[in-house]
Protein backbone atom coordinates (compact mmCIF):
# COMPACT_ATOMS: atom_id res chain seq x y z
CA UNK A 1 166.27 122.86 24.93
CA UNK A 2 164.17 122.57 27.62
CA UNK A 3 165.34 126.11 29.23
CA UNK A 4 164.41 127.87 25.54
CA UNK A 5 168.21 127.23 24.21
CA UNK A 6 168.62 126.56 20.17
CA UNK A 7 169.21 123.36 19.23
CA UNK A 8 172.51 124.89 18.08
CA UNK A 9 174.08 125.79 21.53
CA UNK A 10 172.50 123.19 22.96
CA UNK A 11 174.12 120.29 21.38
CA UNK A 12 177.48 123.02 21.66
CA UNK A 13 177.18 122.78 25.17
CA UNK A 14 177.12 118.28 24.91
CA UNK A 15 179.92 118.54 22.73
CA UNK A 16 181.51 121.11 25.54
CA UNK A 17 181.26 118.78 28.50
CA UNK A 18 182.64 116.08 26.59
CA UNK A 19 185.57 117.90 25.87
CA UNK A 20 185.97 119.07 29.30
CA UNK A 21 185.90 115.58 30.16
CA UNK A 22 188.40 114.50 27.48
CA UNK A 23 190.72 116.93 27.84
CA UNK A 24 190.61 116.10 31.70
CA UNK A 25 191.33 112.37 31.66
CA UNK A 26 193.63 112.38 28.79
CA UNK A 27 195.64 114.64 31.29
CA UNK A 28 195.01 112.46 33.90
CA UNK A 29 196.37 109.47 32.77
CA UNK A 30 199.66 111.23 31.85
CA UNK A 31 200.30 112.38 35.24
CA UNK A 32 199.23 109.28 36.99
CA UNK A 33 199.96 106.28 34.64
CA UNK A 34 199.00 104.31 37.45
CA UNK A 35 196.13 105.52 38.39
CA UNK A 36 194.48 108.45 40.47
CA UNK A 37 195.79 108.71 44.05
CA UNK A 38 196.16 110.99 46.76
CA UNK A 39 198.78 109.16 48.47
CA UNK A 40 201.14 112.51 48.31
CA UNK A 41 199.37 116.00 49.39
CA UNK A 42 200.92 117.36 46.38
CA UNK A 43 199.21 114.98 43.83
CA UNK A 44 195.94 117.41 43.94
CA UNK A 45 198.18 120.17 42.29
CA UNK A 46 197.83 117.48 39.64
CA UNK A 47 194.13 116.97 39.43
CA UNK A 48 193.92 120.66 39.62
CA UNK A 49 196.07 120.95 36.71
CA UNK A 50 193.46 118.63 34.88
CA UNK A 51 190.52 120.25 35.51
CA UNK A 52 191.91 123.57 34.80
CA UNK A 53 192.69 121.96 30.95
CA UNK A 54 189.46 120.48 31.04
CA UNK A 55 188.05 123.88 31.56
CA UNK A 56 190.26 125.48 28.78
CA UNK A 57 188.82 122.60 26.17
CA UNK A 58 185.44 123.17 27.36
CA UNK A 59 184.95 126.66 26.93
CA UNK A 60 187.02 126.71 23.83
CA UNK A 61 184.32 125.11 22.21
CA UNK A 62 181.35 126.54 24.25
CA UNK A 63 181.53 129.91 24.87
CA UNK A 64 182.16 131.55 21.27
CA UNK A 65 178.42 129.77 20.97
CA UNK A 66 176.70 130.94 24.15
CA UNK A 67 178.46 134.34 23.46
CA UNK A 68 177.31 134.76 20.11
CA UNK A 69 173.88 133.68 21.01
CA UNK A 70 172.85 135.75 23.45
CA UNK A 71 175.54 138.76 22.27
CA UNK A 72 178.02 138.05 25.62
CA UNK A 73 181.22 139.96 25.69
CA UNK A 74 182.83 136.19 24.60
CA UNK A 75 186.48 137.10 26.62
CA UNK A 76 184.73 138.01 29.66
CA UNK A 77 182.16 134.91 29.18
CA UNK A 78 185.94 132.41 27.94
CA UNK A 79 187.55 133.48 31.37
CA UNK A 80 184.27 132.77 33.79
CA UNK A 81 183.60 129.53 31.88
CA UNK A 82 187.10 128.23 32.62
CA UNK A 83 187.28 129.09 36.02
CA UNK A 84 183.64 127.89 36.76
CA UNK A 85 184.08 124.55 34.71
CA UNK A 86 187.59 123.46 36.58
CA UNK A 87 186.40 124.86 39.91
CA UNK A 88 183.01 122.49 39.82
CA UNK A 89 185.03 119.36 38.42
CA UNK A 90 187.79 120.04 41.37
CA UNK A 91 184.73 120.01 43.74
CA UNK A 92 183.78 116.17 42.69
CA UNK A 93 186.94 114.65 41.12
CA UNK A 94 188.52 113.42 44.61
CA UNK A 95 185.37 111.76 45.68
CA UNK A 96 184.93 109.75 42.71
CA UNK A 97 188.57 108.87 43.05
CA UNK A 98 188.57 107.73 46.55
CA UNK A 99 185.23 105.98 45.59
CA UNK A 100 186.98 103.77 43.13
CA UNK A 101 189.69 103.21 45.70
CA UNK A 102 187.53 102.18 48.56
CA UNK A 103 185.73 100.00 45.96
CA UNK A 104 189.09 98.30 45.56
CA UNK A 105 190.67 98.23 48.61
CA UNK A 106 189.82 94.85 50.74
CA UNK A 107 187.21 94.40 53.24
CA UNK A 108 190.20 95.08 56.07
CA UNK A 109 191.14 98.05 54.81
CA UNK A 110 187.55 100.01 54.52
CA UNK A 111 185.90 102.12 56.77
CA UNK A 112 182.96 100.72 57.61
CA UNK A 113 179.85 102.20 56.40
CA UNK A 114 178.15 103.57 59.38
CA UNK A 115 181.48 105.37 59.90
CA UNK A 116 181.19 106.91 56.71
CA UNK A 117 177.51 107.61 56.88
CA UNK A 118 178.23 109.00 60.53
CA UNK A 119 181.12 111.40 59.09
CA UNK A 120 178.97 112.57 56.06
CA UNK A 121 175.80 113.50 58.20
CA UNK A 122 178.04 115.43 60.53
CA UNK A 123 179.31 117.26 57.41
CA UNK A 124 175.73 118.20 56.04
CA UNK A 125 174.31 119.17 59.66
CA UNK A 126 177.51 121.28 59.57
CA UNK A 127 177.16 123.06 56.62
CA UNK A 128 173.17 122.86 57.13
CA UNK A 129 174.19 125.22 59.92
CA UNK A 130 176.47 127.66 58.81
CA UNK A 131 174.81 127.84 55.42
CA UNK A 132 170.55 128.05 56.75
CA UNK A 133 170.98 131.17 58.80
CA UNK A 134 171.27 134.68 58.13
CA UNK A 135 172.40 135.67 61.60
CA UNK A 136 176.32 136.54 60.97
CA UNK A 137 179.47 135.30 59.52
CA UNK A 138 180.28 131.85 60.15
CA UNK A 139 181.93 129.92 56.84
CA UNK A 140 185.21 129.51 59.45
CA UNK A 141 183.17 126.81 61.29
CA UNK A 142 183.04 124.19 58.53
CA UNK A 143 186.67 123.84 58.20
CA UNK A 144 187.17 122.00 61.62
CA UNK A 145 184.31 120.07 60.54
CA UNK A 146 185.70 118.78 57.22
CA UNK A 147 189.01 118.05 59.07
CA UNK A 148 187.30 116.16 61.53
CA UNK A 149 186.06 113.68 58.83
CA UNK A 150 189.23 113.78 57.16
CA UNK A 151 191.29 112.46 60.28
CA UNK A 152 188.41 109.67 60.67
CA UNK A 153 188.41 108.42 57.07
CA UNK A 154 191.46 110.01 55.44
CA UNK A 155 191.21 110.75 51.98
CA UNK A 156 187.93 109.61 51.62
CA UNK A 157 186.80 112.08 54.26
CA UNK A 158 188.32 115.07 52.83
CA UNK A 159 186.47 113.70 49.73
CA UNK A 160 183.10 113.47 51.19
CA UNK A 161 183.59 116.16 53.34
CA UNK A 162 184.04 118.96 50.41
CA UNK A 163 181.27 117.09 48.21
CA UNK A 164 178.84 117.37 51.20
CA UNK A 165 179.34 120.83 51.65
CA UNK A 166 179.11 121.75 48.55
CA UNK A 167 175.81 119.51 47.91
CA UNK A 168 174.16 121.42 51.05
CA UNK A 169 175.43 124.99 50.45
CA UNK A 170 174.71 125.30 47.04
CA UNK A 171 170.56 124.86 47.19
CA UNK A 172 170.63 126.77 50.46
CA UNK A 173 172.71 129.83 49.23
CA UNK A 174 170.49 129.55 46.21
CA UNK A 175 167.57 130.26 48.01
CA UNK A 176 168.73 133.44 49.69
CA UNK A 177 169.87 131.54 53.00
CA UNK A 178 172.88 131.88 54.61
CA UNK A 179 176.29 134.54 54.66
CA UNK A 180 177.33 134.04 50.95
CA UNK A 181 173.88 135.28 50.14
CA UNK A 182 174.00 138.13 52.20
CA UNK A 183 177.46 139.34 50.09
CA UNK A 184 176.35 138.70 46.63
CA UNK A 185 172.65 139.48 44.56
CA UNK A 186 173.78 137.64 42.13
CA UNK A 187 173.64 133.91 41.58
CA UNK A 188 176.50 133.91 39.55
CA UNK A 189 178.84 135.13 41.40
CA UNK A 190 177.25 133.35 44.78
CA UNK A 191 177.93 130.05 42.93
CA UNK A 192 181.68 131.50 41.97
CA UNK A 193 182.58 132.21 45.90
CA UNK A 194 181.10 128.68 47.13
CA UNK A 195 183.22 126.75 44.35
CA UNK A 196 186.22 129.31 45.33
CA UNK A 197 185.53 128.31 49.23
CA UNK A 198 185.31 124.66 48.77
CA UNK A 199 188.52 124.63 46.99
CA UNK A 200 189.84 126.10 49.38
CA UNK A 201 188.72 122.98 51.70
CA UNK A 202 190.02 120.98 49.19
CA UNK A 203 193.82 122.46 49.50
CA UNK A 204 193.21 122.71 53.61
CA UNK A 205 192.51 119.04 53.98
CA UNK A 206 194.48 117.61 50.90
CA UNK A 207 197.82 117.81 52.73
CA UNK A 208 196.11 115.78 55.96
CA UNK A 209 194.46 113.44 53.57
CA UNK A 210 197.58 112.72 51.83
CA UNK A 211 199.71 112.41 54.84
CA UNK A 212 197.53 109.79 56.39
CA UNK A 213 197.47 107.65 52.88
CA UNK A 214 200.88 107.57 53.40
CA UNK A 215 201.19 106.43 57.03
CA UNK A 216 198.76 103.70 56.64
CA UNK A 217 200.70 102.69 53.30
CA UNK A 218 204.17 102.30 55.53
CA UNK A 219 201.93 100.58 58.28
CA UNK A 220 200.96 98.35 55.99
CA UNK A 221 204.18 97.21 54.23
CA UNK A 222 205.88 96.74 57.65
């Protein structure tokens, strides 16, 4: 309401995200009746497949609103809203996942915190970096970056790692800074490339991240 929407598409867009959420967990739970892990690198094909439903149920219910109020070409508008909606939830799934599980794991087990706060400021001075300057092409140095954090804290560093750099590229490559900017005028499809490239983060570091669960589940049990 605030941004001049009708009351209409604005409570269609509530009832949207709820869905979205919905459909998301309800898939969720079926593929992991235990409980979200990453404790196999193929397990984010999973979440993926979740969001990408959650998506579907979101824009099945609002984008024939949007489109209709402000006379969008609704398939074109259905297609961008499903690929933006599962894209964005991809982005922040994992970290609330390994949240949770670094909430339950024992003291022992846990990173400790100035670890993690050393591992996510290295992330944002990272992306801070290749995102605030104009000068050339550089989105290939994050990568090492995120993998860096990833072999210090696992899965919750390929979590963090992806969140931060998408929390620092987005307001930078909003205000005009940094090589996204410099490909696309338009927000839109600015904000389509850095979901695409952080996903792409997501899939390089998910099979390190999932590896490493693994080992330290066998070290562990022995």
């Amino acid at each position: 309401l605030g941004f001049g929407e009708s009351p209409a598409i604005s409570i269609g867009l509530i009832v949207a995200n709820a869905a979205s959420v919905s459909a998301n967990l309800l898939v969720l739970r079926r593929l992991f009746p235990e409980g979200l892990s990453f404790a196999r690198p193929t397990y984010i094909l999973r979440i993926a497949l979740g969001d990408l439903v959650g998506g579907l149920a979101s824009a099945l219910v609002g984008a024939p609103l949007v489109a209709y109020g402000h006379h969008i070409d609704p398939g074109r508008l259905f297609i961008g809203w499903v690929v933006a909606d599962a894209l964005s939830t991809l982005l922040f799934v994992p970290l609330i996942v390994q949240i949770a599980d670094y909430r339950a794991s024992s003291r022992e087990e846990r990173p400790s915190f100035g670890k993690i706060a050393a591992m996510t400021l290295m992330v944002v001075a990272a992306a801070a970096g290749v995102f605030g300057q104009t000068l050339g092409p550089s989105l290939y140095l994050l990568a090492p970056v995120v993998l860096a954090a990833t072999l210090a804290l696992g899965p919750l560093g390929a979590a963090i790692g992806v969140a931060a750099s998408a929390a620092t590229a987005l307001p930078l490559t909003y205000y005009g800074f940094g090589p996204v900017a410099k490909l696309y005028a338009d927000w839109q499809a600015r904000a389509l490339f850095l979901e695409l490239y952080c996903v792409v983060l997501i899939f390089s570091t998910a099979p390190v991240a999932g590896t490493l669960a693994r080992i330290r589940r066998i070290s562990s049990d022995l």
